[in-house]
Protein backbone atom coordinates (compact mmCIF):
# COMPACT_ATOMS: atom_id res chain seq x y z
CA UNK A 1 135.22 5.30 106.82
CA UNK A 2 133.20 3.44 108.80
CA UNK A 3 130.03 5.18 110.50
CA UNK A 4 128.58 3.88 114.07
CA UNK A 5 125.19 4.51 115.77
CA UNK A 6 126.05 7.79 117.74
CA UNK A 7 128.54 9.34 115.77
CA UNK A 8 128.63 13.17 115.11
CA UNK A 9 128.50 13.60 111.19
CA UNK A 10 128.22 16.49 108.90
CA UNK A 11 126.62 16.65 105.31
CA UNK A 12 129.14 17.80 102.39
CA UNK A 13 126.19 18.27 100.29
CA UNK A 14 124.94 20.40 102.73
CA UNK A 15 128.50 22.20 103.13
CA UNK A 16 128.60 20.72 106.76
CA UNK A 17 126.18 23.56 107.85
CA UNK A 18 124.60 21.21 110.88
CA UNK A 19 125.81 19.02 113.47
CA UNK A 20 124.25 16.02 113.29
CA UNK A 21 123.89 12.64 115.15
CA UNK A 22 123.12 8.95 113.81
CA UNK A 23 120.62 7.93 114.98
CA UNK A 24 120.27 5.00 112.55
CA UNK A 25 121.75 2.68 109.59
CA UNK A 26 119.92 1.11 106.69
CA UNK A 27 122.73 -0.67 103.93
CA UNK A 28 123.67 2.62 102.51
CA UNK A 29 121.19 5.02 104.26
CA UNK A 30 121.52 6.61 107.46
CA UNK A 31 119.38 8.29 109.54
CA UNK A 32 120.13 11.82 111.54
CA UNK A 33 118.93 14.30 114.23
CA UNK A 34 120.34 17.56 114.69
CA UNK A 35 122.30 17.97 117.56
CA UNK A 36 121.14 21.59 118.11
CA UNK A 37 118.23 21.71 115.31
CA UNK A 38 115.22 20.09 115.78
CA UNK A 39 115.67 17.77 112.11
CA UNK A 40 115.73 14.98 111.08
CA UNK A 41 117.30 13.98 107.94
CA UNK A 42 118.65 11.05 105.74
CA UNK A 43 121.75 10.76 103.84
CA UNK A 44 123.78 8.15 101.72
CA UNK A 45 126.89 7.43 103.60
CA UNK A 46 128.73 8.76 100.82
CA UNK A 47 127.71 12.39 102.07
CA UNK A 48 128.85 12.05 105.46
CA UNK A 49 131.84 13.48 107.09
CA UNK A 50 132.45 12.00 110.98
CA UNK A 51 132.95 15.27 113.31
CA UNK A 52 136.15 13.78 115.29
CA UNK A 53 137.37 16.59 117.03
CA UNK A 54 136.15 17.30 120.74
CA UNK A 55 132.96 18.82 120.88
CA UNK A 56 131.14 21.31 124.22
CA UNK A 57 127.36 19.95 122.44
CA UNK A 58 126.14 22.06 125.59
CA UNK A 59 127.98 25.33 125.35
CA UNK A 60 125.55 26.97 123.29
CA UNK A 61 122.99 25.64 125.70
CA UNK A 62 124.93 27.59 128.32
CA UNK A 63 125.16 31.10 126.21
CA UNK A 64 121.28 30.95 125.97
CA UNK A 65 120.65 30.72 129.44
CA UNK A 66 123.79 33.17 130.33
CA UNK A 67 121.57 35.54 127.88
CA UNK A 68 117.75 34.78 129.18
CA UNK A 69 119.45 35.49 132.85
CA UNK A 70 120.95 38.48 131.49
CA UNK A 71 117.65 39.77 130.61
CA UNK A 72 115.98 39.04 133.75
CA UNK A 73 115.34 42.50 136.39
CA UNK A 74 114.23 40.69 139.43
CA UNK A 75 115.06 42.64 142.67
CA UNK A 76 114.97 40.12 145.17
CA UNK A 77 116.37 42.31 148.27
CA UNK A 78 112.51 43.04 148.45
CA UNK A 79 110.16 41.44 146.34
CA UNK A 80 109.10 37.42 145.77
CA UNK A 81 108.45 36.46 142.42
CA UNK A 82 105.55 33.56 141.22
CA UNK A 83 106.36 32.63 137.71
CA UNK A 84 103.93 30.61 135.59
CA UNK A 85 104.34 27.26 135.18
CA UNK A 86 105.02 25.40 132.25
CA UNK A 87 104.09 21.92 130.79
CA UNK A 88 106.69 21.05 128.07
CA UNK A 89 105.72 18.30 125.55
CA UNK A 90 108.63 16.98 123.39
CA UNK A 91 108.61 14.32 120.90
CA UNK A 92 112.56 14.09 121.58
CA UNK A 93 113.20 13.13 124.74
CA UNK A 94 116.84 14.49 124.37
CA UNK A 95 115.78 17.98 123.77
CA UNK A 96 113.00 17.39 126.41
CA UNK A 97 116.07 16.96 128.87
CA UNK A 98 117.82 19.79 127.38
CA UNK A 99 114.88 22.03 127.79
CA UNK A 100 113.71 20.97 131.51
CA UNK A 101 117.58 21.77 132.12
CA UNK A 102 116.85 25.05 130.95
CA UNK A 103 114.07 26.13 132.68
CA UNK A 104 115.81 24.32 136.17
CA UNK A 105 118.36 26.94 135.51
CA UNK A 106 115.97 30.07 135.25
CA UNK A 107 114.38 28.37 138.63
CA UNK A 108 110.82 28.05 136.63
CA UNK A 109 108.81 25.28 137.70
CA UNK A 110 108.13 23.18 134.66
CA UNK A 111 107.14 19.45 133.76
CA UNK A 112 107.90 17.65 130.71
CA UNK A 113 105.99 14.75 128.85
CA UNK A 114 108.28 13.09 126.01
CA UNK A 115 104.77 12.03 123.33
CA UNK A 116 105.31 11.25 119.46
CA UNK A 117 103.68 13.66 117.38
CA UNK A 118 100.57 12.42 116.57
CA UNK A 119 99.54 11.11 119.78
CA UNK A 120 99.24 14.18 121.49
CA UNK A 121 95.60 15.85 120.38
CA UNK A 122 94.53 12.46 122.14
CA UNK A 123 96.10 13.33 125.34
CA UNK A 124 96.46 16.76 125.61
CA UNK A 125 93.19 17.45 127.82
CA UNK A 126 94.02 15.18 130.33
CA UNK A 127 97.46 16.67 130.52
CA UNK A 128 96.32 19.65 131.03
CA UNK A 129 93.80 18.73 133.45
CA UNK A 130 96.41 17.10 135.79
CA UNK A 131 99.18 19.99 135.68
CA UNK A 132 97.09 22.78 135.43
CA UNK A 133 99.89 24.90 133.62
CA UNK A 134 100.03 28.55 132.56
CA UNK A 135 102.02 27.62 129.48
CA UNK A 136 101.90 24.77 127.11
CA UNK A 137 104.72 23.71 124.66
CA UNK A 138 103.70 21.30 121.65
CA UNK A 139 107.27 20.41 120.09
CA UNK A 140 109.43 18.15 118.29
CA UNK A 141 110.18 17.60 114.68
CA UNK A 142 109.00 18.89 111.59
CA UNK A 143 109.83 19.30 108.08
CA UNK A 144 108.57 21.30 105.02
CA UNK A 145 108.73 19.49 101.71
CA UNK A 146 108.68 21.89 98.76
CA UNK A 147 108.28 19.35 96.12
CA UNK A 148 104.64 18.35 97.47
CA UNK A 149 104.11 21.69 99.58
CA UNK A 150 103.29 19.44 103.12
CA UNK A 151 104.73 19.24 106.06
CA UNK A 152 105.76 15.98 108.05
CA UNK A 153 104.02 17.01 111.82
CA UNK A 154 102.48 20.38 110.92
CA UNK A 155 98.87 18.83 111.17
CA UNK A 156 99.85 17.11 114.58
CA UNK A 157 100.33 20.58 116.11
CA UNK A 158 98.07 21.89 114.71
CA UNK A 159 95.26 19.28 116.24
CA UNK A 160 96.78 19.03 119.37
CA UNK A 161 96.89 23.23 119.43
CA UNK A 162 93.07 23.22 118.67
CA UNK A 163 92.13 20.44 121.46
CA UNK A 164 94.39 22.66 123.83
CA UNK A 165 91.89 25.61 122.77
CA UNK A 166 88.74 23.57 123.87
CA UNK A 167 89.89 22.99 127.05
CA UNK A 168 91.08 26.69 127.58
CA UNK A 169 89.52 29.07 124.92
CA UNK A 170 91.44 32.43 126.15
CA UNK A 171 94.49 32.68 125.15
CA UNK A 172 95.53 34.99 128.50
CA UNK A 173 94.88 32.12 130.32
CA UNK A 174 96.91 29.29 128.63
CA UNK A 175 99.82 30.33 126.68
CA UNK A 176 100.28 27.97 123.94
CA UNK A 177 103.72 27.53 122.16
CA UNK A 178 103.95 25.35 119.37
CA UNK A 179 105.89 23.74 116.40
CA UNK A 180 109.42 22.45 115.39
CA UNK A 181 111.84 22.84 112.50
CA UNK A 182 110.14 24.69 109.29
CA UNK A 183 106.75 24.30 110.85
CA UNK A 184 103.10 25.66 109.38
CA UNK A 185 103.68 28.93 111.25
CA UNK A 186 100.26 30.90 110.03
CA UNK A 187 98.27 27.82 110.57
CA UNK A 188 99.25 26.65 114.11
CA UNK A 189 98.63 30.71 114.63
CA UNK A 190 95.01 30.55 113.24
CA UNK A 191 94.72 27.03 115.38
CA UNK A 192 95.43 28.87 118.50
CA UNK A 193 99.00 29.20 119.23
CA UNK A 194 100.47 32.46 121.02
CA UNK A 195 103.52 31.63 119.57
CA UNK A 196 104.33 29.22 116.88
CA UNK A 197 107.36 28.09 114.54
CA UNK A 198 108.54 28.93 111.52
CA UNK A 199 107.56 31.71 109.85
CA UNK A 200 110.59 31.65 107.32
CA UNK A 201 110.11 27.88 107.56
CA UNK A 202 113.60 27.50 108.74
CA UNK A 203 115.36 25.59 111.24
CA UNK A 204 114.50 26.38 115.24
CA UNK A 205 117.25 25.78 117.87
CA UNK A 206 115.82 23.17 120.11
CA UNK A 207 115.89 25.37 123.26
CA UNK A 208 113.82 27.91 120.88
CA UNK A 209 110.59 26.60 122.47
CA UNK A 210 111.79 26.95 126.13
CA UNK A 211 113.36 30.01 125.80
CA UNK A 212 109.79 32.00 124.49
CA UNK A 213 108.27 29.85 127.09
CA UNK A 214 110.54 30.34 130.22
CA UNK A 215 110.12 34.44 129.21
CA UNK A 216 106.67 34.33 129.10
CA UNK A 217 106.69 32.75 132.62
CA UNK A 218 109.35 35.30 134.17
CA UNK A 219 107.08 38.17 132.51
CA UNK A 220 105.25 39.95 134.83
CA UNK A 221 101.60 39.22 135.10
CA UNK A 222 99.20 41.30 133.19
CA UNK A 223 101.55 43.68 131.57
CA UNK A 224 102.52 43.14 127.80
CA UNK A 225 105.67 41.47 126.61
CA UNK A 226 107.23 43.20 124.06
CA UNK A 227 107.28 40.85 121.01
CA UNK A 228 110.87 42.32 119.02
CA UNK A 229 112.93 41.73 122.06
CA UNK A 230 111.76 38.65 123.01
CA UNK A 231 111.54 37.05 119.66
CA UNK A 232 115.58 38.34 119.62
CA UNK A 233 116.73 36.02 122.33
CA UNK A 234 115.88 32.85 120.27
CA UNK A 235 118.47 31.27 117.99
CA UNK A 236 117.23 32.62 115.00
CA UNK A 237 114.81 35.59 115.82
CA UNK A 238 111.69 36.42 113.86
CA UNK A 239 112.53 33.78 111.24
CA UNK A 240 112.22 30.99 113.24
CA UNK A 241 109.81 31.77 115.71
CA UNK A 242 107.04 34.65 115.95
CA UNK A 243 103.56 35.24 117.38
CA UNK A 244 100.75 37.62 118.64
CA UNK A 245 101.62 40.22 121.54
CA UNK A 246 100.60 38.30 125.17
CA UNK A 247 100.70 38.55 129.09
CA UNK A 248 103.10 37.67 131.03
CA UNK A 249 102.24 35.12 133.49
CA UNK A 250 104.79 36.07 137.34
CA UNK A 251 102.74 37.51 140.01
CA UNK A 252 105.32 39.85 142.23
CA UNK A 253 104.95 39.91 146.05
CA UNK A 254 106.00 42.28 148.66
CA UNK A 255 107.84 41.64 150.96
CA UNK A 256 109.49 38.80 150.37
């Protein structure tokens, strides 16, 4: 069968447990991102199987907000409501898009910034200089490799957490979020994070991110979010993503 740029493949080796997309071919070797995972892979052609039925890649998109709306009390008959705001930073500028979608849905105000990995310790003050946010997400791919015990971005996170920290020590003040897929969850933790990814080093939904972030920003200011229930909303709970109790960051106003 012959495989295109763009297709929708699964892995047999892999018993066709993610969706993925090509993203690029080399002779025999192709290249993949998860279509709902943040990973990226290789494979032989030989493992590939195309997806050709019709696929809804945005109906689990859809459930997640359906279920962070769900959660939401907000009694606007009397009250206005201030939620933080959030500066996103995505080394995939599809699940940038995806995520800024997300938090236009919840009605949070939000900016993105679509940086590689490794180049955002160098730009991360400035950033945050210019947006002023509440909440910071450092995201995009990662990868743990058990035969040499490293990870491929871990180290970029974790730099770019710990220049976030010298521009804003307290962490009541700037909520930091960060990591990908399988991430160095204890050390991007000890680095600074309120939240971080993955401390089963699994795979994180790529809303994951936006969906601790966007709850920490609807949270009302000053009062403790419980950690169990909100860790619950994300794709894969307190596998994929967990962190250390924190603030919300709304202010509520009467009357509206």
């Amino acid at each position: 069968m012959k495989f295109m740029v763009g297709d929708v493949v699964t892995r047999k080796s892999h018993q066709h447990d993610i969706l993925f997309k090509i993203i690029e071919i080399d002779h025999n070797n192709v290249f993949l991102k998860g279509i709902d995972v943040r990973l990226i892979a290789d494979s032989s052609i030989d493992d590939l199987v195309k997806v050709v039925d019709e696929i809804d890649f945005y109906k689990e998109d859809r459930l997640l907000i359906q279920k962070a709306k769900d959660h939401l009390n907000l009694d606007r008959s009397e009250y206005f409501y201030l939620p933080g705001k959030i500066l996103h930073i995505d080394a995939d500028n599809d699940y940038l898009e995806r995520c800024i979608n997300f938090y236009r849905d919840l009605k949070v105000e939000a900016y993105g910034l679509n940086l590689k990995e490794g180049d955002v310790a160098s730009k991360i003050s400035e950033n945050l200089a210019l947006y002023k946010p509440n909440i910071l997400v450092i995201t995009g791919h990662d990868f743990f490799k058990n035969k040499t015990n490293t990870y491929q971005n871990s180290e970029s996170f974790i730099r770019a957490v710990k220049k976030a920290r010298e521009y804003e020590a307290s962490q009541d003040k700037l909520i930091i979020i960060a990591g990908a897929c399988q991430s160095n969850y204890e050390e991007l933790i000890k680095a600074g994070a309120n939240f971080a990814s993955s401390p089963k080093r699994v795979n994180i939904h790529a809303l994951d991110p936006a969906i601790i972030a966007s709850s920490v920003a609807l949270a009302e200011k000053n009062k403790s979010i419980d950690l169990i229930p909100l860790l619950e909303k994300t794709k894969y709970g307190s596998d994929g993503m967990g962190g250390i109790i924190t603030n919300g960051t709304m202010y509520v106003g009467f009357p509206r």
